[in-house]
C-alpha atoms as a PDB file:
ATOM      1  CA  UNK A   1      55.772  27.692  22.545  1.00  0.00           C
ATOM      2  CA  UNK A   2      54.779  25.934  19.473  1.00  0.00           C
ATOM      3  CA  UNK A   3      51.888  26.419  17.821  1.00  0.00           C
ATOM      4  CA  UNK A   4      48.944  23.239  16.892  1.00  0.00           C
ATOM      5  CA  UNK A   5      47.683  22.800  13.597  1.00  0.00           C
ATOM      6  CA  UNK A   6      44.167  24.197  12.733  1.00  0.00           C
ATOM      7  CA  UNK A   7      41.955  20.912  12.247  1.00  0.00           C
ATOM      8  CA  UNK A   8      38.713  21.647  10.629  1.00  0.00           C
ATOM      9  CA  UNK A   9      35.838  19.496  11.601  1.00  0.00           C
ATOM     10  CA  UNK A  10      32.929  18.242   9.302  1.00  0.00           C
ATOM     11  CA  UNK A  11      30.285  20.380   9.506  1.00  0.00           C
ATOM     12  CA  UNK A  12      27.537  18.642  11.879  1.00  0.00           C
ATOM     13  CA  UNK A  13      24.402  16.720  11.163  1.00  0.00           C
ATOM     14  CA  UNK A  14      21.279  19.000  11.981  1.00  0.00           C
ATOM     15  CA  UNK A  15      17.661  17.700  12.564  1.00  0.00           C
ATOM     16  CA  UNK A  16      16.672  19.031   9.390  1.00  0.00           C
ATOM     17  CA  UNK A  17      19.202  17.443   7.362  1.00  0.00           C
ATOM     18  CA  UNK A  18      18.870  13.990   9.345  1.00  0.00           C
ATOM     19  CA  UNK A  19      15.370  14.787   8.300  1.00  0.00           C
ATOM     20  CA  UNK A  20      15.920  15.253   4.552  1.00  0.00           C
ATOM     21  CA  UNK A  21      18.153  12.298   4.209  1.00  0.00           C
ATOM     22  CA  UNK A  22      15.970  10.131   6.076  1.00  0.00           C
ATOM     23  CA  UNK A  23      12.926  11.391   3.452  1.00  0.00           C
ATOM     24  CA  UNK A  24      15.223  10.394   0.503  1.00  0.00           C
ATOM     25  CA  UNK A  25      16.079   7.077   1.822  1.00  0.00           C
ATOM     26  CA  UNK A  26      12.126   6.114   1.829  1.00  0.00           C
ATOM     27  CA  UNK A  27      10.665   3.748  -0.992  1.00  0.00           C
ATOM     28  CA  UNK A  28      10.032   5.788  -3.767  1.00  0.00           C
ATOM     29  CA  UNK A  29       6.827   3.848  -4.508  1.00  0.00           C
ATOM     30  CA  UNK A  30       4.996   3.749  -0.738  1.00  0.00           C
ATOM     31  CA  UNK A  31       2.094   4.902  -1.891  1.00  0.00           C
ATOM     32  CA  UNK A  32       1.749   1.510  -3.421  1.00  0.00           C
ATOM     33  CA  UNK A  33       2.154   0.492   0.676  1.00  0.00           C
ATOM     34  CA  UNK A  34      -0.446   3.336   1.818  1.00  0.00           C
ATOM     35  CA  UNK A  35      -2.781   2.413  -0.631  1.00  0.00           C
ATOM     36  CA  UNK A  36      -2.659  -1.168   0.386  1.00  0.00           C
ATOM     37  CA  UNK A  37      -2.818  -0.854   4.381  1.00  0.00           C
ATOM     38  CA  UNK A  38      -6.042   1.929   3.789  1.00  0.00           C
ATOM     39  CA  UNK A  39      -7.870  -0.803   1.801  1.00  0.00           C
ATOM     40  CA  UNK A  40      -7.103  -3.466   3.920  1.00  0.00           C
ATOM     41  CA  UNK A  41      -8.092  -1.870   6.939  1.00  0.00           C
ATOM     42  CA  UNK A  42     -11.310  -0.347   5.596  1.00  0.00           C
ATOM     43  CA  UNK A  43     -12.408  -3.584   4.532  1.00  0.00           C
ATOM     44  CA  UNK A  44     -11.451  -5.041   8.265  1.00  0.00           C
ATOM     45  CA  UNK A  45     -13.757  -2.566   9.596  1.00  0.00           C
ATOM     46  CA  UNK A  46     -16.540  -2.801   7.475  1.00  0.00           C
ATOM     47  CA  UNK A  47     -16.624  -6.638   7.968  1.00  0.00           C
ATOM     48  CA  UNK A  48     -15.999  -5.608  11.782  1.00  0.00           C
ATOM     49  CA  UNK A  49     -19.265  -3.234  11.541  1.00  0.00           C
ATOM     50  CA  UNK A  50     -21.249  -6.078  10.320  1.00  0.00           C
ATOM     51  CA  UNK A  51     -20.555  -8.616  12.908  1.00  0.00           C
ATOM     52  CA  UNK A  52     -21.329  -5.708  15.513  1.00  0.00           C
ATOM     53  CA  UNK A  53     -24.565  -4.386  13.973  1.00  0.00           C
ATOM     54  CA  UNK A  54     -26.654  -7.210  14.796  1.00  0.00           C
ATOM     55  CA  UNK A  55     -29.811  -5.283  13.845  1.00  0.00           C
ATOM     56  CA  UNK A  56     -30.972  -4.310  10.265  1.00  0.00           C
ATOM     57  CA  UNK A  57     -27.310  -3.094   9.187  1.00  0.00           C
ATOM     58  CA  UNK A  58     -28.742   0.673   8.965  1.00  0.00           C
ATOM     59  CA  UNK A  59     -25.214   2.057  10.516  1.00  0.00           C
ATOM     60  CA  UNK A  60     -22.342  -0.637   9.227  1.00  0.00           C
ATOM     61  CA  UNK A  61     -24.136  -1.906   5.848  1.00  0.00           C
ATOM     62  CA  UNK A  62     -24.044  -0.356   2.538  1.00  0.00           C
ATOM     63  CA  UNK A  63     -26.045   2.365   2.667  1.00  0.00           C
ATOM     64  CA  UNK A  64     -25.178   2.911   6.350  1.00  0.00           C
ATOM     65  CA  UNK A  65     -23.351   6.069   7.030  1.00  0.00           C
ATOM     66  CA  UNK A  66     -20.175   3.932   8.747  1.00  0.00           C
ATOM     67  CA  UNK A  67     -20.265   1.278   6.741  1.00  0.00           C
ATOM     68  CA  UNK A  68     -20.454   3.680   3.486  1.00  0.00           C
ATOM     69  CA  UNK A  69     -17.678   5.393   4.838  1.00  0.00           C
ATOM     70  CA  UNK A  70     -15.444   2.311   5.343  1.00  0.00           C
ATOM     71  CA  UNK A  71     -16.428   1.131   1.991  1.00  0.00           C
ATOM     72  CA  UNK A  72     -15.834   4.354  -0.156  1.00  0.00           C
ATOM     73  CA  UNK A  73     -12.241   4.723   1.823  1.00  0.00           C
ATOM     74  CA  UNK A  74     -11.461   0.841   0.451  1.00  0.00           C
ATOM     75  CA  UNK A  75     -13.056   1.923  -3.231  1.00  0.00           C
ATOM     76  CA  UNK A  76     -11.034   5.042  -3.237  1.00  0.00           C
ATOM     77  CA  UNK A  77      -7.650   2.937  -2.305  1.00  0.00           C
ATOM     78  CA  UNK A  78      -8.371   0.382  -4.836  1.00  0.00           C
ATOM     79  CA  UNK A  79      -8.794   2.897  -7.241  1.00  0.00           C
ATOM     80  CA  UNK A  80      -5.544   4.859  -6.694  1.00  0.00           C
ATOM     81  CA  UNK A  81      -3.697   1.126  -6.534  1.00  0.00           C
ATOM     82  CA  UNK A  82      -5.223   0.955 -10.421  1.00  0.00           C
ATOM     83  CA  UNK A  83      -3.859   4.911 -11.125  1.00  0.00           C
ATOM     84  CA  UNK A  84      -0.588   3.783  -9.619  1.00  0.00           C
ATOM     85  CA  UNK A  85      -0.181   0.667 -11.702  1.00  0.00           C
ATOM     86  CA  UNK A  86      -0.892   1.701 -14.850  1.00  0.00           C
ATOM     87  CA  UNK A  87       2.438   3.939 -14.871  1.00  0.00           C
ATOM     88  CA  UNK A  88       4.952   1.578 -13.126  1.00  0.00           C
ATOM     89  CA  UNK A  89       7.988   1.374 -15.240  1.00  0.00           C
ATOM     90  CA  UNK A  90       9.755  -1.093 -12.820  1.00  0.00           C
ATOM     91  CA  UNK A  91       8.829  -4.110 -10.693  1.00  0.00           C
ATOM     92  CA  UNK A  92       7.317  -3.348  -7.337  1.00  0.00           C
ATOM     93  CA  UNK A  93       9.815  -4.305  -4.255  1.00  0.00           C
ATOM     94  CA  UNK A  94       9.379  -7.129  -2.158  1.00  0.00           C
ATOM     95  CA  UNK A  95       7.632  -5.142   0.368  1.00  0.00           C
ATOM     96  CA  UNK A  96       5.425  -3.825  -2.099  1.00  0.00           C
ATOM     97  CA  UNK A  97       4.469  -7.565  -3.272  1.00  0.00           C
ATOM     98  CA  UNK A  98       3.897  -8.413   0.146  1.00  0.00           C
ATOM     99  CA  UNK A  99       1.369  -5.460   0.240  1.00  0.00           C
ATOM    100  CA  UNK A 100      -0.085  -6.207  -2.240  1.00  0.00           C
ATOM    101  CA  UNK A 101      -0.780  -9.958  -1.785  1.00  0.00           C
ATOM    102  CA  UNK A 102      -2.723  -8.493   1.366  1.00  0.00           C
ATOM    103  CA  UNK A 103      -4.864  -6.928  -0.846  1.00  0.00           C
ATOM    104  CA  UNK A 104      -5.338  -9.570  -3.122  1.00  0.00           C
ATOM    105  CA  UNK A 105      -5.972 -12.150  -0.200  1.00  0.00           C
ATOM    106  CA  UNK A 106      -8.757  -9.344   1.425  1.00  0.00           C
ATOM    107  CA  UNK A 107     -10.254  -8.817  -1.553  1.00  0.00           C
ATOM    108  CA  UNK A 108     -11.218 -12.449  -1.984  1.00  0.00           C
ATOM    109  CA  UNK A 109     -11.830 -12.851   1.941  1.00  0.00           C
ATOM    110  CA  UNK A 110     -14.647  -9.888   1.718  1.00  0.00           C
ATOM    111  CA  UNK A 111     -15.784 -10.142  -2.273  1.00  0.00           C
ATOM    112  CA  UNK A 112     -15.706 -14.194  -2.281  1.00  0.00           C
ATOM    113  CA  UNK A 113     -13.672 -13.916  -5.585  1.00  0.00           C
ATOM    114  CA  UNK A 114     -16.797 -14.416  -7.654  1.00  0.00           C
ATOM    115  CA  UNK A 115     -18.266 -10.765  -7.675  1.00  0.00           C
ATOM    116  CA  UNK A 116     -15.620  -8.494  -8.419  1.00  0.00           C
ATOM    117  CA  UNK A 117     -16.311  -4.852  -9.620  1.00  0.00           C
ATOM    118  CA  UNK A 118     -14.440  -3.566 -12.408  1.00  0.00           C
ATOM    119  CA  UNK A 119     -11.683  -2.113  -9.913  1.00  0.00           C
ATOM    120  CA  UNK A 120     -11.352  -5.233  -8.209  1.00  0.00           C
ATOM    121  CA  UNK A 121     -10.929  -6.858 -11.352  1.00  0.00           C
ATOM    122  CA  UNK A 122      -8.904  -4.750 -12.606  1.00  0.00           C
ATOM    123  CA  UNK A 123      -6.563  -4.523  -9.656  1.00  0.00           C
ATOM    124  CA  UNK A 124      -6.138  -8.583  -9.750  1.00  0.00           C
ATOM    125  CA  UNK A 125      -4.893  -8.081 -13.516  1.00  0.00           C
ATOM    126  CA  UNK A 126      -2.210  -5.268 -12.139  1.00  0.00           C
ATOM    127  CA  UNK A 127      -1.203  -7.325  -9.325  1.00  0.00           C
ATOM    128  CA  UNK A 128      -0.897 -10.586 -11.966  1.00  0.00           C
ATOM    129  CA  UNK A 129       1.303  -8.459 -13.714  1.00  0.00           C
ATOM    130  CA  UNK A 130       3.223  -7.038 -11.244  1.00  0.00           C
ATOM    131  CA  UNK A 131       4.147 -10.349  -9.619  1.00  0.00           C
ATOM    132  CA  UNK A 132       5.209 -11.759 -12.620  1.00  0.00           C
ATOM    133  CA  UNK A 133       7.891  -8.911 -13.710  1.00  0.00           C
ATOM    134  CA  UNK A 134       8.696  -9.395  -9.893  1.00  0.00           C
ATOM    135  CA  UNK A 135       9.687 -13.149 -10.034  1.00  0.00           C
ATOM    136  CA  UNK A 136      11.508 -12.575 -13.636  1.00  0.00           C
ATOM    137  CA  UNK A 137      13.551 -10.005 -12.167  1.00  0.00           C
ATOM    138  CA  UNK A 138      14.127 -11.689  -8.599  1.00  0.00           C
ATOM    139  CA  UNK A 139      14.843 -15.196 -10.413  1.00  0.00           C
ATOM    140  CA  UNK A 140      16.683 -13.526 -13.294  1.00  0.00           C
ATOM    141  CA  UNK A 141      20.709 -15.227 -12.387  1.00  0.00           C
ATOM    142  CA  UNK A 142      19.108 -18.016 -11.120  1.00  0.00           C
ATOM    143  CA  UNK A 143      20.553 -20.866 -13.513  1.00  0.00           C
END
């Protein structure tokens, strides 16, 4: 009786490797995404705290322990957003953009645009930036 050939198989896929190569595959830069969805929803629900607290704004104001605690969280993101920019070496993603317009467009929403703190203001500037070494890149071959 004849005898098969040996085949050797690939080695199989684990969880943990699925798991590792699924990690890799994320956007370097998601912090940039994080960043953006934690101030966007803090500022949601501190605007959301002030239509609810129809009394003298001592819980969802500034100065209120829930509204100081959505407020810091959307300080504290628009501060890391600043961190982050300042050492991009590349132009953000599309995603990223997207993001960050959310930002942008919440920031005037809540602020009004006309009082903008230093982090706010500098933020705008990054994002300014940012889009414009996006659209040079994306509209680069475009003749």
């Amino acid at each position: 009786m004849a005898k098969a050939a040996r085949v050797h198989s690939t080695p199989r896929k684990t969880a943990s490797k699925k798991a590792a190569e699924k990690k890799k595959a994320a956007p370097e830069r998601s912090e940039i995404i994080k960043q953006s969805v934690i101030y966007v929803q803090s500022v949601a629900a501190f605007n959301a705290g002030l239509n609810a607290d129809h009394g003298d704004l001592k819980l969802a104001g500034c100065g209120g322990s829930l509204g100081d605690m959505a407020f810091d969280s959307a300080e504290q993101a628009i501060s890391r957003k600043n961190e982050i920019s300042q050492t991009l070496n590349q132009p953000l993603s599309a995603i990223e953009m997207k993001a960050e317009a959310a930002v942008c467009a919440a920031m005037m929403e809540f602020e009004g645009g006309n009082d903008l703190d230093e982090e706010s203001r500098l933020f705008v500037k990054h994002f300014a930036r940012e889009a414009v070494a996006y659209f040079h890149v994306a509209t680069m071959n475009i003749p």
